[in-house]
C-alpha atoms as a PDB file:
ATOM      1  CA  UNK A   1      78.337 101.531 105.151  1.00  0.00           C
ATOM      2  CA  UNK A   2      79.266  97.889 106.408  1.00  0.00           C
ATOM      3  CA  UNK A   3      82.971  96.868 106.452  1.00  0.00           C
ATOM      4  CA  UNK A   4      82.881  94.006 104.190  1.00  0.00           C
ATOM      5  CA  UNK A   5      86.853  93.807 104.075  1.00  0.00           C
ATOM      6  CA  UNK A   6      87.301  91.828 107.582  1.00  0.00           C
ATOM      7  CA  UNK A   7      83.926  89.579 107.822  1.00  0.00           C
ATOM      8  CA  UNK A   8      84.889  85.984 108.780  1.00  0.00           C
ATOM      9  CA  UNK A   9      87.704  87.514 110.568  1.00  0.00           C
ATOM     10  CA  UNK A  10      88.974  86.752 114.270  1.00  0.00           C
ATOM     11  CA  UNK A  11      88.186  89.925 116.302  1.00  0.00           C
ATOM     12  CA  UNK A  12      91.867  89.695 117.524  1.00  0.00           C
ATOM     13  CA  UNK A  13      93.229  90.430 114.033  1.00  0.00           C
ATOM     14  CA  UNK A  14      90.711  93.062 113.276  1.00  0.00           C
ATOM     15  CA  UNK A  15      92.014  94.723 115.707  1.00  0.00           C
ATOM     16  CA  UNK A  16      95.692  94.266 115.018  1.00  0.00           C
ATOM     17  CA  UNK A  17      95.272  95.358 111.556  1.00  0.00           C
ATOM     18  CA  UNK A  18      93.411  98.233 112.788  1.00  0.00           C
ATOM     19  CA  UNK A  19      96.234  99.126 115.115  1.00  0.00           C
ATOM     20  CA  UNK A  20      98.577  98.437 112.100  1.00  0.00           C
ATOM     21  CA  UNK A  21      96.804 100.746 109.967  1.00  0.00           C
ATOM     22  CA  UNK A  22      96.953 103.441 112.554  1.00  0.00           C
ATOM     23  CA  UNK A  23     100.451 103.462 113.309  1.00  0.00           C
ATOM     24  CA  UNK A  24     101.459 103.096 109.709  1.00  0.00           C
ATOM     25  CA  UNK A  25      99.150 106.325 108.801  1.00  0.00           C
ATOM     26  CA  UNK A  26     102.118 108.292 111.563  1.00  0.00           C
ATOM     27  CA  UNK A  27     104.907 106.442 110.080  1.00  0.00           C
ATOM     28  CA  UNK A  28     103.489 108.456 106.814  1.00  0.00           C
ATOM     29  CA  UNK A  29     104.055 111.785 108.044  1.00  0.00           C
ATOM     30  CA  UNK A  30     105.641 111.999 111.568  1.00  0.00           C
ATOM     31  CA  UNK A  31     109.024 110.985 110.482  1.00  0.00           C
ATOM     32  CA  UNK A  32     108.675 113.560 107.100  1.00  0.00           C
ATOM     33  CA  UNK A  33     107.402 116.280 108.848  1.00  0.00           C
ATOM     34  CA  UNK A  34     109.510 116.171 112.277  1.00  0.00           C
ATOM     35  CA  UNK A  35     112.983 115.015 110.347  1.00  0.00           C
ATOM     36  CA  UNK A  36     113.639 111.919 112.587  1.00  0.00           C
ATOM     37  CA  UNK A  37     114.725 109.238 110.446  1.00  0.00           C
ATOM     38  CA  UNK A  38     112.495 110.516 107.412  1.00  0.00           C
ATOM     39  CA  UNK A  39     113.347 106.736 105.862  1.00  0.00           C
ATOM     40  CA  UNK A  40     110.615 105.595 107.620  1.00  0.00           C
ATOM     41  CA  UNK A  41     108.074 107.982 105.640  1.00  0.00           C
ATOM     42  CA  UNK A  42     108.955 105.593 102.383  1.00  0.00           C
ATOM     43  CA  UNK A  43     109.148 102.575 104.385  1.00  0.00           C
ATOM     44  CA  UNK A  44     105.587 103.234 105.922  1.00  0.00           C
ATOM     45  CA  UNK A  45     104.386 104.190 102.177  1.00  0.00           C
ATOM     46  CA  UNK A  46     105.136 101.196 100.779  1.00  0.00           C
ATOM     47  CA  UNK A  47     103.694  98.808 103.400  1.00  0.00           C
ATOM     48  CA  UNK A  48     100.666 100.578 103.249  1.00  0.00           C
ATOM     49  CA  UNK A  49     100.586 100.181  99.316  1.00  0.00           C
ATOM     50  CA  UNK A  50     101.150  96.454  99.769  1.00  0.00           C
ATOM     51  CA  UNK A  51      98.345  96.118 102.351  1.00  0.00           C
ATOM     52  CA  UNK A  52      96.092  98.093 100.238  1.00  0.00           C
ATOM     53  CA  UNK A  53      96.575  96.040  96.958  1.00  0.00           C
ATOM     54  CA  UNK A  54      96.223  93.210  99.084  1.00  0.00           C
ATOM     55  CA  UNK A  55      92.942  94.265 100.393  1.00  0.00           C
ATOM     56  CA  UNK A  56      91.862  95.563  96.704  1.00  0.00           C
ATOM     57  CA  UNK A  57      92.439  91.743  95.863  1.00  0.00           C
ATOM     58  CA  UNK A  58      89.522  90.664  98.918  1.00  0.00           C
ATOM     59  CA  UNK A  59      86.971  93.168  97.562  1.00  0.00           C
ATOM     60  CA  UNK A  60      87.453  91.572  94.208  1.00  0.00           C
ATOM     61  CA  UNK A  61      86.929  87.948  95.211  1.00  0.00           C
ATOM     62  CA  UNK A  62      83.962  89.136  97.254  1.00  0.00           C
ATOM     63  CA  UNK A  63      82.673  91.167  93.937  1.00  0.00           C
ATOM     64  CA  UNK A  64      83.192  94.860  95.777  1.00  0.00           C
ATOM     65  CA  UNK A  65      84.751  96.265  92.912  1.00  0.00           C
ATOM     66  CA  UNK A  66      83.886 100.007  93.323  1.00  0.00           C
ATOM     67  CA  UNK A  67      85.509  99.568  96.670  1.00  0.00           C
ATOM     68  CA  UNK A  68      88.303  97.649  95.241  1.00  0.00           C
ATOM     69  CA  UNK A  69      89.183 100.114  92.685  1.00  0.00           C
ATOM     70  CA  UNK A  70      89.011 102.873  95.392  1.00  0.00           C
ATOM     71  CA  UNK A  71      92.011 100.586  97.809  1.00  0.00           C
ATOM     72  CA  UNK A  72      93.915 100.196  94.933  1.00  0.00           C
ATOM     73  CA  UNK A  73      93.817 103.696  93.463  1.00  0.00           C
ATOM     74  CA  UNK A  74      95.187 104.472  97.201  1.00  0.00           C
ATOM     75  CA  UNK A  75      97.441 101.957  97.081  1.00  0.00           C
ATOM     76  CA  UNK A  76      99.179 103.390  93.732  1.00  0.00           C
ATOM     77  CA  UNK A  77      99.213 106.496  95.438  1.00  0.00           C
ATOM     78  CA  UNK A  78     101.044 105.056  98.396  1.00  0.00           C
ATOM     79  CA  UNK A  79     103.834 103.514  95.850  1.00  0.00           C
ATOM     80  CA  UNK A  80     104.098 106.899  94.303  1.00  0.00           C
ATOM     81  CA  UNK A  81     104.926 108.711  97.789  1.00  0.00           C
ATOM     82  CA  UNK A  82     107.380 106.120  98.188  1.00  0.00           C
ATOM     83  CA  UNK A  83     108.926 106.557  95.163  1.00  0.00           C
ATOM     84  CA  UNK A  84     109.030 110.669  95.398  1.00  0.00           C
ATOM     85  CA  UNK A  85     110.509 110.204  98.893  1.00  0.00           C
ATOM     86  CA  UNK A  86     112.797 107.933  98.697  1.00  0.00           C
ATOM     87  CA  UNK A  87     114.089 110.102  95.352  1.00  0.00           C
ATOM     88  CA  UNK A  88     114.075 113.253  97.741  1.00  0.00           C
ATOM     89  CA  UNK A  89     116.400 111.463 100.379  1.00  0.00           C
ATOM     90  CA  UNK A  90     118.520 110.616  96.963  1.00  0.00           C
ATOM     91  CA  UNK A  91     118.306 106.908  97.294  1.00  0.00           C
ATOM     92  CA  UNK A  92     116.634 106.391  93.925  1.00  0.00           C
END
């Protein structure tokens, strides 16, 4: 399968959202599982949701909707983590 999501794309931010991506996927569950500063676990959740809504909104101007539905699914799943812990931590 071809990554559609980045064609036209300098190589330079490829790569930065690559890295991006990466280190947000640890700021998911190092901080959670470890217990050093387990804010960042929500923090991390909802960036990711925002870049994957974003991204669901490229696949749809490009007409990739089964891949669009699939980002944004994740997405809502990312807001939902954020929600559940940021209500464990007792801040919502």
């Amino acid at each position: 399968m071809k990554q559609t999501g980045v064609e036209g794309l300098p190589q330079l931010l490829i790569r930065f959202i690559g890295i991006s991506q990466l280190l947000g996927a640890a700021g998911l569950i190092l901080p959670w599982l470890l217990n050093v500063l387990p804010i960042l676990t929500p923090i991390a959740a909802f960036a990711f949701a925002i870049d994957t809504t974003m991204a669901s909104g490229i696949h749809i101007q490009r007409k990739e909707y089964k891949t669009a539905t699939i980002t944004l699914f994740t997405g809502l799943l990312a807001f939902f983590v954020a929600g559940g812990r940021l209500h464990l931590l007792n801040i919502l």
